[in-house]
Protein backbone atom coordinates (compact mmCIF):
# COMPACT_ATOMS: atom_id res chain seq x y z
CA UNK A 1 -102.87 91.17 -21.63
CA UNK A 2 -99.50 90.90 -20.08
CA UNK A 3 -96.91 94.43 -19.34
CA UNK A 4 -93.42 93.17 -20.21
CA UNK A 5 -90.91 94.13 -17.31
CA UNK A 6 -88.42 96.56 -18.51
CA UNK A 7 -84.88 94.92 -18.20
CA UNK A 8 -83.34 95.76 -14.62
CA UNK A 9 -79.77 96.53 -13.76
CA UNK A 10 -77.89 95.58 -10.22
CA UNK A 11 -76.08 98.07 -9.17
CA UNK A 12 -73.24 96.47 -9.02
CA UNK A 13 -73.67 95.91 -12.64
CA UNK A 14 -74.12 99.87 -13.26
CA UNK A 15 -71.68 100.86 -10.83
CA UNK A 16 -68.73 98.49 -12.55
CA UNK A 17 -69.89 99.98 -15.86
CA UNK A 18 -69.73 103.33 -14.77
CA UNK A 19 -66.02 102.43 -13.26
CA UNK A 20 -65.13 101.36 -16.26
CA UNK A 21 -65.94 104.42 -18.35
CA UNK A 22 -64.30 106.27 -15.74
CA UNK A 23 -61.09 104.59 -16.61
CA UNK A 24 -61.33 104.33 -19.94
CA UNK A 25 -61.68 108.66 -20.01
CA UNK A 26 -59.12 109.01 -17.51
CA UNK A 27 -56.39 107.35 -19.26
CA UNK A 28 -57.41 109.13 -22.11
CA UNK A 29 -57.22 112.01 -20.53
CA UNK A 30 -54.01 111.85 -18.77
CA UNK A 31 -52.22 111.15 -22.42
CA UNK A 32 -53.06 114.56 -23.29
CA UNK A 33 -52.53 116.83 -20.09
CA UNK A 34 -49.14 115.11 -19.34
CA UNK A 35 -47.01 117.53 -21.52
CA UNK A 36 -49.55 120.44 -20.82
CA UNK A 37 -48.85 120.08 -17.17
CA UNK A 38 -45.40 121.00 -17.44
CA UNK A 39 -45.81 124.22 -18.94
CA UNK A 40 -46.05 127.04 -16.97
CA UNK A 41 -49.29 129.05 -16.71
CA UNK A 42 -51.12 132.17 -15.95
CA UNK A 43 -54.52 132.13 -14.28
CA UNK A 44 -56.47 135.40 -14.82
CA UNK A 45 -59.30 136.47 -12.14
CA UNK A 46 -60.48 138.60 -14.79
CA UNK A 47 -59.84 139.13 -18.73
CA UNK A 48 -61.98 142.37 -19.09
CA UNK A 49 -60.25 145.02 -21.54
CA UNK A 50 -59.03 148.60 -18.99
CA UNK A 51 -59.98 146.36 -16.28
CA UNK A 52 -57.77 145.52 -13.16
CA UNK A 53 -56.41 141.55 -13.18
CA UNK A 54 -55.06 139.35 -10.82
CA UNK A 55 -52.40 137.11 -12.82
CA UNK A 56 -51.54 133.81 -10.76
CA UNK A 57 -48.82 131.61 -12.59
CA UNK A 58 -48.24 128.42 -11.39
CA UNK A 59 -45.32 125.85 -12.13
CA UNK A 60 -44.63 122.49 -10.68
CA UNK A 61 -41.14 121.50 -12.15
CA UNK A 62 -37.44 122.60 -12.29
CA UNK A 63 -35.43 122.73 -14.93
CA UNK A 64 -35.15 118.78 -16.36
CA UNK A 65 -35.31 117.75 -12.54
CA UNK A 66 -33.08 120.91 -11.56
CA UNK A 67 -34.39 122.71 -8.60
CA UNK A 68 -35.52 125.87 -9.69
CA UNK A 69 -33.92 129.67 -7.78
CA UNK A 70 -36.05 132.05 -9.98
CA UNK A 71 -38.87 133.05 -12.04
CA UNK A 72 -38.75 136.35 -14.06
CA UNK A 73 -41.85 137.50 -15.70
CA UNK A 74 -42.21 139.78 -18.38
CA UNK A 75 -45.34 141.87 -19.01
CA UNK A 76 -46.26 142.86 -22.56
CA UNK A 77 -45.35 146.41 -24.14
CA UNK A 78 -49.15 147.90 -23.22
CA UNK A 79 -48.84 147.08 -19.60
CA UNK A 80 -46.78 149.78 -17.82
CA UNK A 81 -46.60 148.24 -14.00
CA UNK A 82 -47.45 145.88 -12.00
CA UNK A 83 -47.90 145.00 -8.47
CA UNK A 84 -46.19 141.69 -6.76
CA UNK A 85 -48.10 139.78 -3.88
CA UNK A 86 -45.48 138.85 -1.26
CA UNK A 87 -44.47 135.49 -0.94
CA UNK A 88 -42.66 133.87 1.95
CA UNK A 89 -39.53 132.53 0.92
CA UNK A 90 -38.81 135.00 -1.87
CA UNK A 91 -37.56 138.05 -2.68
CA UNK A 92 -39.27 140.19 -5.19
CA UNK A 93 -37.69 142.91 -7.44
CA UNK A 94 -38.96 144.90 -10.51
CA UNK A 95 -37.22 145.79 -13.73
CA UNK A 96 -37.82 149.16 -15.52
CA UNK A 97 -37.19 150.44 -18.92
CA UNK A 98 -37.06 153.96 -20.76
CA UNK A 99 -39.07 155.42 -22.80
CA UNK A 100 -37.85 157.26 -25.81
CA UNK A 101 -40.24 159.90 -25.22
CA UNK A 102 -42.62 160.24 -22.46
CA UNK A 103 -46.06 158.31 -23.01
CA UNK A 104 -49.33 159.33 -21.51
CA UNK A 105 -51.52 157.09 -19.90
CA UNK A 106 -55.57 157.05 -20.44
CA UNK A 107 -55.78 159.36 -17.09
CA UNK A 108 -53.58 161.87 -18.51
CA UNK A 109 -50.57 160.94 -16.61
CA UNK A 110 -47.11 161.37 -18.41
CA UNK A 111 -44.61 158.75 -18.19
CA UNK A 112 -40.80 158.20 -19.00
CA UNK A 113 -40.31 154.40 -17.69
CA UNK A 114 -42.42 151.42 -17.52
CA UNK A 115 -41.93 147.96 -15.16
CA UNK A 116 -40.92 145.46 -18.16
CA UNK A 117 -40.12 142.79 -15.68
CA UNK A 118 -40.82 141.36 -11.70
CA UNK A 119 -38.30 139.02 -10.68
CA UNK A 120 -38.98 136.41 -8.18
CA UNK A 121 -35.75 134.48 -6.03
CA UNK A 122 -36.15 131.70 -4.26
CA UNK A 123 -34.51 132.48 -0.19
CA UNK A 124 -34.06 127.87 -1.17
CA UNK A 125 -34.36 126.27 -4.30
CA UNK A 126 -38.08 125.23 -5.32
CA UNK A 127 -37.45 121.18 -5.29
CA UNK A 128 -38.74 119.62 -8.70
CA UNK A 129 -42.23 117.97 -8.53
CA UNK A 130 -43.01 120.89 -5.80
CA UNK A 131 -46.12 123.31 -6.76
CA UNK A 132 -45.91 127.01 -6.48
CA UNK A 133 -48.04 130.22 -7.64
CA UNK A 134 -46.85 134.20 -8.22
CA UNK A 135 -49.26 136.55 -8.46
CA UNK A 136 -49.50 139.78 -9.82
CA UNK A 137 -52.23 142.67 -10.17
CA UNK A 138 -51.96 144.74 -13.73
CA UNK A 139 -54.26 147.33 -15.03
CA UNK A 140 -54.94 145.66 -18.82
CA UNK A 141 -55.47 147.42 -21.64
CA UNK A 142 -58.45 148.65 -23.59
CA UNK A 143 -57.71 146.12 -26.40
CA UNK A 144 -60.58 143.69 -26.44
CA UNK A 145 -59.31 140.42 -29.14
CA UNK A 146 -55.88 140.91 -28.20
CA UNK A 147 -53.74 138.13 -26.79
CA UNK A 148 -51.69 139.16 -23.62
CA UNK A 149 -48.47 136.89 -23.37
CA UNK A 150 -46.21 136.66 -20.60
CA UNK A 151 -42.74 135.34 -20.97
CA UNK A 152 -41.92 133.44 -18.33
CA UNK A 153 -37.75 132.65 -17.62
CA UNK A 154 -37.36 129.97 -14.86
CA UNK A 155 -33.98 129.54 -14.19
CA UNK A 156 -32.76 126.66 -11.80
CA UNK A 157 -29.66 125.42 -10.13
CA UNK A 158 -28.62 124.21 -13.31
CA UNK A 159 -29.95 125.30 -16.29
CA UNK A 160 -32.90 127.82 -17.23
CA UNK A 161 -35.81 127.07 -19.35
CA UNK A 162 -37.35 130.63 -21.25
CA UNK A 163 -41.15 130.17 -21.58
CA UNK A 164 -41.49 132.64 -24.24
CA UNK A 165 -42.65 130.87 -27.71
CA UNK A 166 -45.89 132.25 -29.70
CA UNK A 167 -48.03 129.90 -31.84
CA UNK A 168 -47.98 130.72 -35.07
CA UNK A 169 -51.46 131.51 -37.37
CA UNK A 170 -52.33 127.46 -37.13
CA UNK A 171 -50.83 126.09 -33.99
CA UNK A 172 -51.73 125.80 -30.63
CA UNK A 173 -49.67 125.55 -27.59
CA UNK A 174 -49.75 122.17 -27.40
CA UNK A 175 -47.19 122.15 -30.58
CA UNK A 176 -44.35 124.28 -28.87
CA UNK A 177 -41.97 123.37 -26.14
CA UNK A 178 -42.26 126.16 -23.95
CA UNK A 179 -45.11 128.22 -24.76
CA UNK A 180 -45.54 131.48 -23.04
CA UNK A 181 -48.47 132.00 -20.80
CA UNK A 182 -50.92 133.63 -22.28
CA UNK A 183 -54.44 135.03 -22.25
CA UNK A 184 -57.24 137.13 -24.63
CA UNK A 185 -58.76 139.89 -23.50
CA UNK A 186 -62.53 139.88 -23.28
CA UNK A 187 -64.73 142.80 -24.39
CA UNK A 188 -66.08 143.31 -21.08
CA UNK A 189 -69.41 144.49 -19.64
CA UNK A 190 -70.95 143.52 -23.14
CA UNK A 191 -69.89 140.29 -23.07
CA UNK A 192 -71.45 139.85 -18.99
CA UNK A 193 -74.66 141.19 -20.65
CA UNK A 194 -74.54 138.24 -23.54
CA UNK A 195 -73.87 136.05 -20.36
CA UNK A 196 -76.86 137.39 -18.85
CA UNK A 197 -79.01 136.99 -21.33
CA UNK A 198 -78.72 133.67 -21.89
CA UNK A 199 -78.85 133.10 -18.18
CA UNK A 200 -82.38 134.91 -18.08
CA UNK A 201 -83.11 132.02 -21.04
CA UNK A 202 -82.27 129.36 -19.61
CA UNK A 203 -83.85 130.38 -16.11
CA UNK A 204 -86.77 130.50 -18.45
CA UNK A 205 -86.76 127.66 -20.08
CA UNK A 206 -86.33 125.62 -16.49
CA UNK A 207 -89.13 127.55 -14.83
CA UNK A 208 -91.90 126.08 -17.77
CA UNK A 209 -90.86 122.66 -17.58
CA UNK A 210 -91.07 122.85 -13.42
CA UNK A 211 -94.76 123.94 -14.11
CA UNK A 212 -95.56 121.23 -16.32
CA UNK A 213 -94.08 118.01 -14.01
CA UNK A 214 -96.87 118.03 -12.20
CA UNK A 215 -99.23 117.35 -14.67
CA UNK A 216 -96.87 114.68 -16.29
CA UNK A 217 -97.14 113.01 -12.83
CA UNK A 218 -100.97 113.34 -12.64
CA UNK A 219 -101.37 111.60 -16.36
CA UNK A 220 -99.04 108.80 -15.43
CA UNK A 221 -100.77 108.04 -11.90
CA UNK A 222 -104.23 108.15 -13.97
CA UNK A 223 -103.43 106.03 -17.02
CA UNK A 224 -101.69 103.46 -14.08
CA UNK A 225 -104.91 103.35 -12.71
CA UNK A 226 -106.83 102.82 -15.41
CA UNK A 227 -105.02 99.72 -16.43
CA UNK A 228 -105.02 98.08 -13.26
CA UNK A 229 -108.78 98.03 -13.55
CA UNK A 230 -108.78 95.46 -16.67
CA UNK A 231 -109.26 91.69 -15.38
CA UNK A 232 -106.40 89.82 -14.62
CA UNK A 233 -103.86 93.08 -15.31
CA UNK A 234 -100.86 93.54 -13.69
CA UNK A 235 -98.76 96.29 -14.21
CA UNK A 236 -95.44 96.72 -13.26
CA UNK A 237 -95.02 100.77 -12.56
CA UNK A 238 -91.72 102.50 -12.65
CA UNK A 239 -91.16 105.82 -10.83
CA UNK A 240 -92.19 108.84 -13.07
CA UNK A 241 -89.06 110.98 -12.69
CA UNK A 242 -89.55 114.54 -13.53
């Protein structure tokens, strides 16, 4: 009785093919996040609804090449205020707006005016091709579904670019020029327990499969065994991986 060899790889052989792939997905890849990257966008640290949020937007262009001198953000109608993280090498400053009547918050407080915008101004033009963040904290809103946008107005030595278009019912941002950033609310302990369950699942699911490798392992050594006591059998033995 003869075992057949299994057909071996170098690993040169693996590694090129794995190179290869690489390239193949990266080029791919790259033809899809170009215009993407030019957008600006807004990082949340958290998306749960009545929840405190740190917003961090992040651009890394001017204004077609244009150095850019400021960046204006907008928050929605249900946000009332907001608090700016310094940043060295620009000034901050908030815009406010009236009420027509006074509005009362979810803690009972009665308000007239609301921040609608923080302004940021470069001290010296942000060159083009340079990265930079803003940051922001906000209280959101109790509106789990909803979709939080933030206009965005970058205006640059020349030129200004207003980062303030909505998809429509079927598009995505990918089909506008300058989409604003934007973000959905989660529903938010409820949604950590979903997490967790699934987590406790999973957990599960790897803990029975641990208990059974070792008997795998012992079945394999055996049945090796076993056929290296036929006459004239060699066996060619792989590693059992788990």
């Amino acid at each position: 009785m003869r075992v057949l060899r299994p057909e071996r790889f170098s690993m040169h052989s693996l590694v090129s093919r794995s190179l290869a792939a690489a390239g193949v997905t990266a080029v791919l890849m790259a033809a899809g996040m170009g215009a993407a990257s030019a957008h600006v966008h807004v990082h949340p640290d958290s998306t749960e609804a009545g929840e405190s949020a740190l917003l961090t937007f992040e651009l890394s262009h001017g204004c077609a090449g244009s150095p850019t001198t400021a960046v204006t953000v907008t928050l929605p109608e249900q946000i009332t205020d907001a608090t700016p993280t310094a940043h060295p090498g620009w000034t901050i400053s908030k815009a406010t707006e009236d009420f027509a009547e006074p509005q009362v918050l979810d803690n009972g407080t009665s308000i007239g005016s609301r921040t609608s915008q923080v302004v940021f101004t470069a001290v010296e033009p942000l060159p083009d091709g340079v990265r930079d963040t803003f940051q922001l904290t906000v209280r959101l809103p109790d509106a789990a579904g909803e979709t939080m946008a933030f206009p965005v107005l970058q205006t640059c030595t020349k030129g200004e670019t207003d980062w303030a278009q909505l998809p429509a019912e079927e598009q995505s941002d990918a089909d506008l020029e300058s989409p604003a950033p934007a973000f959905t609310i989660s529903g938010g302990s409820g949604d950590h327990a979903d997490d967790d369950a699934h987590g406790a699942e999973d957990r599960g699911g790897a803990q029975e499969e641990d208990r059974g490798a070792p008997k795998r392992r012992v079945l394999w050594t055996r049945t090796i065994w076993k056929l290296r006591q036929l006459p004239g059998m060699q066996v060619w033995a792989p590693v059992c991986s788990d």
